[in-house]
Structure formats: C-alpha cells, structure tokens
C-alpha atoms as a PDB file:
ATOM      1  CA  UNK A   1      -6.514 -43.532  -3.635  1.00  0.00           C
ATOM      2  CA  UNK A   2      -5.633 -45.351  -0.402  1.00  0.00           C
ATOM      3  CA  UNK A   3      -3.718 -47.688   1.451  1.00  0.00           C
ATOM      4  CA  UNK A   4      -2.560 -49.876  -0.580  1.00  0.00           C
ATOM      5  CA  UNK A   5      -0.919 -53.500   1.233  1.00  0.00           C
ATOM      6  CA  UNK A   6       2.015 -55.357  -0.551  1.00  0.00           C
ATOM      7  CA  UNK A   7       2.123 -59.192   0.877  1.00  0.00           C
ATOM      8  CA  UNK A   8       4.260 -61.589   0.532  1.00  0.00           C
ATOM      9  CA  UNK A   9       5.566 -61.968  -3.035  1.00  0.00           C
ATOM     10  CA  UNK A  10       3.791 -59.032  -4.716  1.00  0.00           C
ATOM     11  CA  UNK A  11       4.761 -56.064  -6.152  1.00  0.00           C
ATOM     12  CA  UNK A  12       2.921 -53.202  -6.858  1.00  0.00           C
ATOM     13  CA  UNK A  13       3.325 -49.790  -7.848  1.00  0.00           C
ATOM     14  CA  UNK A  14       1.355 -46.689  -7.683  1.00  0.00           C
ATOM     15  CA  UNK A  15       1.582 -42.552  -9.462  1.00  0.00           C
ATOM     16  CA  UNK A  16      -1.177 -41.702  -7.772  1.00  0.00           C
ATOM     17  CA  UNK A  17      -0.397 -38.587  -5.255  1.00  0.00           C
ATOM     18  CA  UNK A  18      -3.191 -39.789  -2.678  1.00  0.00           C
ATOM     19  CA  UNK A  19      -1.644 -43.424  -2.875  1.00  0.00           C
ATOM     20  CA  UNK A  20       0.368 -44.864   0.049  1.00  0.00           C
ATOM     21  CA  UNK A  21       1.850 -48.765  -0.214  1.00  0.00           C
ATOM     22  CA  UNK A  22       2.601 -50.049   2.887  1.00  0.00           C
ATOM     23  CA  UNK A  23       3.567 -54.069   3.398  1.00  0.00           C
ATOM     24  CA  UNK A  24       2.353 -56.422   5.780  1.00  0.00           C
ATOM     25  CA  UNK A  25       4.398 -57.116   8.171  1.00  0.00           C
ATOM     26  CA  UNK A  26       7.733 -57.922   7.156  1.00  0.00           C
ATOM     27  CA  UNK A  27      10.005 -60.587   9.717  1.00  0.00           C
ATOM     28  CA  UNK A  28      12.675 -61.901   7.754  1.00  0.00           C
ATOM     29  CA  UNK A  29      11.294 -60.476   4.522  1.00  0.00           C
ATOM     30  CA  UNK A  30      12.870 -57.219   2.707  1.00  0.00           C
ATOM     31  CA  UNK A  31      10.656 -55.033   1.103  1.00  0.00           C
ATOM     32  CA  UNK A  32      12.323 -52.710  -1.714  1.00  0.00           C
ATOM     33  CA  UNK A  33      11.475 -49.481  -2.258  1.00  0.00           C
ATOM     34  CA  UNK A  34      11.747 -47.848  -5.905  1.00  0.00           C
ATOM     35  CA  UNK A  35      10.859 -44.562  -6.511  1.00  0.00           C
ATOM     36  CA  UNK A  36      11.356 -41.961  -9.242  1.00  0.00           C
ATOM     37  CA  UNK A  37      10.198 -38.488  -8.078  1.00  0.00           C
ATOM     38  CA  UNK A  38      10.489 -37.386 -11.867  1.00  0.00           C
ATOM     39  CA  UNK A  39       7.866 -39.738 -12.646  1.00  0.00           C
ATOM     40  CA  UNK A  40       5.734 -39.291  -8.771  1.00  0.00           C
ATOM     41  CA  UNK A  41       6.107 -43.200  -9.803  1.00  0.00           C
ATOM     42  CA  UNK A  42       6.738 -45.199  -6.674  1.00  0.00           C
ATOM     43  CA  UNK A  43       7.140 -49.169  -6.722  1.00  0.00           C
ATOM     44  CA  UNK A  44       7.067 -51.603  -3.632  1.00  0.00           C
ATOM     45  CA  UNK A  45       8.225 -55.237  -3.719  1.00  0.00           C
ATOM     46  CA  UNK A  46       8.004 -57.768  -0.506  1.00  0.00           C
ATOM     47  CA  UNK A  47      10.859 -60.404  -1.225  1.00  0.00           C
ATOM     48  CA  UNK A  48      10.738 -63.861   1.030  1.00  0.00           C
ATOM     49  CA  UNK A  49      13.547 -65.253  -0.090  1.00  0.00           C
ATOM     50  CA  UNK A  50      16.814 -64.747  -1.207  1.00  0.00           C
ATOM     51  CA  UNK A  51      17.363 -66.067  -4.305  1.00  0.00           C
ATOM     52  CA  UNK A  52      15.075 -68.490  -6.805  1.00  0.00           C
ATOM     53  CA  UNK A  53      18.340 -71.049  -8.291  1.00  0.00           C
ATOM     54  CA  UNK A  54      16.877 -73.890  -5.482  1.00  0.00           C
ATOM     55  CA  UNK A  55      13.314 -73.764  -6.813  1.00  0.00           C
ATOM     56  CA  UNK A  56      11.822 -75.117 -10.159  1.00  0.00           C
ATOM     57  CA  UNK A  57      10.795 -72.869 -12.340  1.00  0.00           C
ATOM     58  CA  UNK A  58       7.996 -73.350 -12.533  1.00  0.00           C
ATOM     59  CA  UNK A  59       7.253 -72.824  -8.953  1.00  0.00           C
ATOM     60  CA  UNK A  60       9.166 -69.085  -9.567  1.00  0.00           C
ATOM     61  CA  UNK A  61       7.449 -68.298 -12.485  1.00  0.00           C
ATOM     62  CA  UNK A  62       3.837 -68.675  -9.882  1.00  0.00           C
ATOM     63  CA  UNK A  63       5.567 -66.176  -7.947  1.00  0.00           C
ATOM     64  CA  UNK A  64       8.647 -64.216  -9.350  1.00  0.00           C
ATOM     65  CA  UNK A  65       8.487 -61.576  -6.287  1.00  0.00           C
ATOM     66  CA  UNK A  66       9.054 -64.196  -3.672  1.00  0.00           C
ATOM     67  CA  UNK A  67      12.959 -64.166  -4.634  1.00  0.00           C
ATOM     68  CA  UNK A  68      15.368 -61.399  -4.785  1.00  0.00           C
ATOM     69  CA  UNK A  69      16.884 -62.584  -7.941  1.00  0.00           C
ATOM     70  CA  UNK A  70      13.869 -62.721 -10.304  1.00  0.00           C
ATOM     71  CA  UNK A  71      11.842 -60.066  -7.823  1.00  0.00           C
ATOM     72  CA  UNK A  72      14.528 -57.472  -8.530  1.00  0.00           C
ATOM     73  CA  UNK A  73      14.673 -58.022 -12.275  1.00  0.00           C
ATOM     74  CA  UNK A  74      10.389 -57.871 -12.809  1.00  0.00           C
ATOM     75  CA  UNK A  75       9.935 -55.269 -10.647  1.00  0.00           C
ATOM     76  CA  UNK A  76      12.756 -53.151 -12.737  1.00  0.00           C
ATOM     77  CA  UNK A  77      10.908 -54.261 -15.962  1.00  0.00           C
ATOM     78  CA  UNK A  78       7.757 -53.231 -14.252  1.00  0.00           C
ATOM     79  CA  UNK A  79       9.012 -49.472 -13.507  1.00  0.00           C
ATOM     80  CA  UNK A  80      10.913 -49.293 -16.673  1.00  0.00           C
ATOM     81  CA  UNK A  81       6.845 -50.120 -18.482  1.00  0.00           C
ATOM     82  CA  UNK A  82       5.974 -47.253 -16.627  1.00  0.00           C
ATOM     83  CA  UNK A  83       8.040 -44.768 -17.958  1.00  0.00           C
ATOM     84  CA  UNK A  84      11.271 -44.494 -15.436  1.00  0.00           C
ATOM     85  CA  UNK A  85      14.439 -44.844 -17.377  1.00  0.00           C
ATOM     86  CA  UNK A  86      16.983 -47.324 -15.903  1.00  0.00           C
ATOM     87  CA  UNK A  87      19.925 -44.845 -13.848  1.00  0.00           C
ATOM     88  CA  UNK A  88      17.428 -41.843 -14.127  1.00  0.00           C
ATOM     89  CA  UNK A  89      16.766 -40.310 -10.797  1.00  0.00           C
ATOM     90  CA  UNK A  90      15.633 -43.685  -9.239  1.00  0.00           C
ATOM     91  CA  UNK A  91      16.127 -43.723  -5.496  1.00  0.00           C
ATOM     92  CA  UNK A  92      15.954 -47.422  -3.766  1.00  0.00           C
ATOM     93  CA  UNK A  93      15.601 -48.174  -0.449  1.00  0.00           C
ATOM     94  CA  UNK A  94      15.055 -51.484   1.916  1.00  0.00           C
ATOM     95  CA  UNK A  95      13.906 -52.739   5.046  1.00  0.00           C
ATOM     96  CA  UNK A  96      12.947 -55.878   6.896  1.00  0.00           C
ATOM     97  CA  UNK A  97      15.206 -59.084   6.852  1.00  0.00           C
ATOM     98  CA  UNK A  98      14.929 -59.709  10.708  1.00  0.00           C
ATOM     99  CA  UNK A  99      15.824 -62.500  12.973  1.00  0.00           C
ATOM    100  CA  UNK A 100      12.504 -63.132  14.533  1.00  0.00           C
ATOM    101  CA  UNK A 101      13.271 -66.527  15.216  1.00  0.00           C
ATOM    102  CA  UNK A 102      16.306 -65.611  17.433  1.00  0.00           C
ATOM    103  CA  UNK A 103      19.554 -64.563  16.032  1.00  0.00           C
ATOM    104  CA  UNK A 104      21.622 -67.770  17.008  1.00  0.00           C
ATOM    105  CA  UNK A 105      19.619 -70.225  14.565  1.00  0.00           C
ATOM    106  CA  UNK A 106      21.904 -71.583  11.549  1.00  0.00           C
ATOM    107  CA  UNK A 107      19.244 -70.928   9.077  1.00  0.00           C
ATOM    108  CA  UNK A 108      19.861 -66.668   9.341  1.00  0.00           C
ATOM    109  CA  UNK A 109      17.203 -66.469   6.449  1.00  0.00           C
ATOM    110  CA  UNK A 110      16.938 -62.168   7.322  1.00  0.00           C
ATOM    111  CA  UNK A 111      20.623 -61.715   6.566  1.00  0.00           C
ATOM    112  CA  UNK A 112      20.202 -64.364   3.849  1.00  0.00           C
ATOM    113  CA  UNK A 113      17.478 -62.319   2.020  1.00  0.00           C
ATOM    114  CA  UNK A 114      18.723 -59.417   2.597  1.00  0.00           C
ATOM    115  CA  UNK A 115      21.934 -60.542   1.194  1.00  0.00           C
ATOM    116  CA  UNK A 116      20.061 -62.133  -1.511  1.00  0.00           C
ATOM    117  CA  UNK A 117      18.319 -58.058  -2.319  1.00  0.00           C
ATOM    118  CA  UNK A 118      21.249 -56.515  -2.430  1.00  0.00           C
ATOM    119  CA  UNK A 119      23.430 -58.606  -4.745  1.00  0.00           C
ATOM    120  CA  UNK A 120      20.477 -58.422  -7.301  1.00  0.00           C
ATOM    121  CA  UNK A 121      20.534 -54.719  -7.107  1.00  0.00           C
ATOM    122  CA  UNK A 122      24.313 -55.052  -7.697  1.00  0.00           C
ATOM    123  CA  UNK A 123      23.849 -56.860 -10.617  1.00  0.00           C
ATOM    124  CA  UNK A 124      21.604 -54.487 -12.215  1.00  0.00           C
ATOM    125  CA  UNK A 125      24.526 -51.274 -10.812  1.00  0.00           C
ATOM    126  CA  UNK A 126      21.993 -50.326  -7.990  1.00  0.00           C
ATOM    127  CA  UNK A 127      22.923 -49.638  -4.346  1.00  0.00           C
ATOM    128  CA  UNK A 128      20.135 -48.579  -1.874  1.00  0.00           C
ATOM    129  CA  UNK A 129      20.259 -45.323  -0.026  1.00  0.00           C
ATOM    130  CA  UNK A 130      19.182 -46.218   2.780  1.00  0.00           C
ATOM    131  CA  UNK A 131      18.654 -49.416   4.745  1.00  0.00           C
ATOM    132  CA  UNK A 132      17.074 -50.389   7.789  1.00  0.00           C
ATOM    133  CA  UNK A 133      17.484 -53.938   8.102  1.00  0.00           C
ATOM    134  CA  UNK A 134      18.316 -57.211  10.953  1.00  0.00           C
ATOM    135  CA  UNK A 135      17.661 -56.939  14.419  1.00  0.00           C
ATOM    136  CA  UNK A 136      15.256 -59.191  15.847  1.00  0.00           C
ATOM    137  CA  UNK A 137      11.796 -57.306  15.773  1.00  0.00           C
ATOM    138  CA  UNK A 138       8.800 -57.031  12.756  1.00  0.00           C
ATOM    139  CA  UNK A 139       8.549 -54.122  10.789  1.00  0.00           C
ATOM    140  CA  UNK A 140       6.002 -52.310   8.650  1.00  0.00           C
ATOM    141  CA  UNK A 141       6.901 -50.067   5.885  1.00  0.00           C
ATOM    142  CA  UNK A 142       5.447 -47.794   3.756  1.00  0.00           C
ATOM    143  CA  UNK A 143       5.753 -45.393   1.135  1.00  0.00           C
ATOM    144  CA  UNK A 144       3.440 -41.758   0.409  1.00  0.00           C
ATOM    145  CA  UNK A 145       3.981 -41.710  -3.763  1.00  0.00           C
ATOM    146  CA  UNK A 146       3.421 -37.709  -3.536  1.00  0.00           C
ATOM    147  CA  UNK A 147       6.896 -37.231  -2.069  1.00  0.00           C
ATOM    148  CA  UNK A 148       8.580 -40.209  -1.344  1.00  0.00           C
ATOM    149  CA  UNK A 149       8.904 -40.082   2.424  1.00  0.00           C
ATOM    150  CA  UNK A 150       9.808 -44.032   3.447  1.00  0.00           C
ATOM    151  CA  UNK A 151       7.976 -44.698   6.901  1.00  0.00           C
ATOM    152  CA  UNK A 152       9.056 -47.788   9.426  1.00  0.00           C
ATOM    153  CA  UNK A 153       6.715 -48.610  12.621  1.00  0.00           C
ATOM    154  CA  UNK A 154       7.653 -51.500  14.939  1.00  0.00           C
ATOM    155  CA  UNK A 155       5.672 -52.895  17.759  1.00  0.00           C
ATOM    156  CA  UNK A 156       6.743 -50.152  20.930  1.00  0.00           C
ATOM    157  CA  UNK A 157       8.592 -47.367  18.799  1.00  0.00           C
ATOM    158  CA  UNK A 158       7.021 -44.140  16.907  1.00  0.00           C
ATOM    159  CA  UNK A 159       7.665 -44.440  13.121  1.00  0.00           C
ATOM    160  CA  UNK A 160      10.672 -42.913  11.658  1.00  0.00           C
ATOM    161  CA  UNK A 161      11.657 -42.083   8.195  1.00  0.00           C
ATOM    162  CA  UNK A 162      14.032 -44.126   6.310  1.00  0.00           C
END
C-alpha cells in the first residue's frame, strides 16, 4: 500500500484500494491511464516515444513501454491477465507530451508521442476520455485505484482532476 512511481518505460498496475501510482515527472512523455472500476484494477504506463518501427527489436523488446505502439499493446495484455475484459467498462485517460524544450523546435517529440498514444489506442477501438496534454510545462500524474480520481500537479498550480 503506497505510492507507487511509474518511470520512464514502465508500466505497472495496482487493485489494491490503499495504492496510488503516480509517474515521475513527465515532459514530453504521455502517461496512460487504464482503469476498470469493475475490477478496482487500475494500470499506469509512462510512454517516451511515439512509436518503436525506427528501433531494432531487440532494443524494444528491453523496453516495450518506451513506445506507444508496443506500450499500448503489453499494457492491454497486461490488464486483460488481470481479469478486465477488452470494451468492458475500461476508462483511459492521458497526460504529458509537453514542449519543454520550446514549442518552435522541429523535433515536436510531445505532439509526436502523444500522437504516437493515441493512434495505438485507435488501433485497438480506444479513445481516451479525457486528455490533458502540450503546453510547455512538466507534469505529474497520478492515479488513487479505490476510485479512480486522475490527479495533475505542475510546478505553480494546485492539482486538478483529469
């Protein structure tokens, strides 16, 4: 029972009523929220990049949740081990995908990933609902698996539910 941090790449998932995940901070990284309050089963996954087709395999199979594309898929698998049912009462949500290197740079990795998160939850008929995503600042996110509630901090602001 705790705090439990998602970094980089990971994805974790808790039942646990006591449990909270929260990520480190996310910049241009999304972190996807799954949760099934049937199943008080909630899932967190911190995504880096958007998508794993420019890296060997090898290299994604080290870390599947650093890339939307595979992230998406294990973290599904993952929730459907646990018991939720793919389309039953599954809510998803994301966050993160900032600019924090300045909005004007050609890279845009934030919307890239971002991008990146929500055509693999296309693919598998999934659209979040709710978002909270670009702008130029660091967020932290986190999810209490007793009811659901999605919290967002950012350096200077109270928290607000997502």
């Amino acid at each position: 029972m705790g705090v439990n941090l998602v970094h980089l790449a990971e994805f974790k998932t808790s039942s646990e009523t006591g449990d909270l995940l929260q990520t480190s901070t996310l910049g241009s990284g999304v972190a996807v929220v799954f949760y099934c309050a049937q199943k008080t089963l909630a899932g967190l996954l911190h995504i880096g990049l958007p998508n794993s087709t420019i890296v060997r395999k090898i290299e994604v199979a080290k870390m599947p949740g650093m890339y939307a594309d595979t992230g998406i898929s294990m973290a599904l698998d993952v929730m459907n081990e646990l018991g939720w049912q793919e389309r039953e009462g599954l809510v998803v949500k994301i966050a993160g995908g900032a600019e924090v290197l300045g909005a004007t740079l050609t890279f845009n990795i934030g919307r890239r990933v971002v991008q990146g998160v929500k055509d693999a939850l296309s693919d598998r008929g999934i659209v979040p609902t709710a978002e909270d995503v670009g702008g130029l600042v660091n967020r932290v996110l986190s999810i209490d698996v007793a009811s659901g509630s999605v919290l967002i901090s950012v350096p200077g602001r109270d928290q607000w539910e997502l």
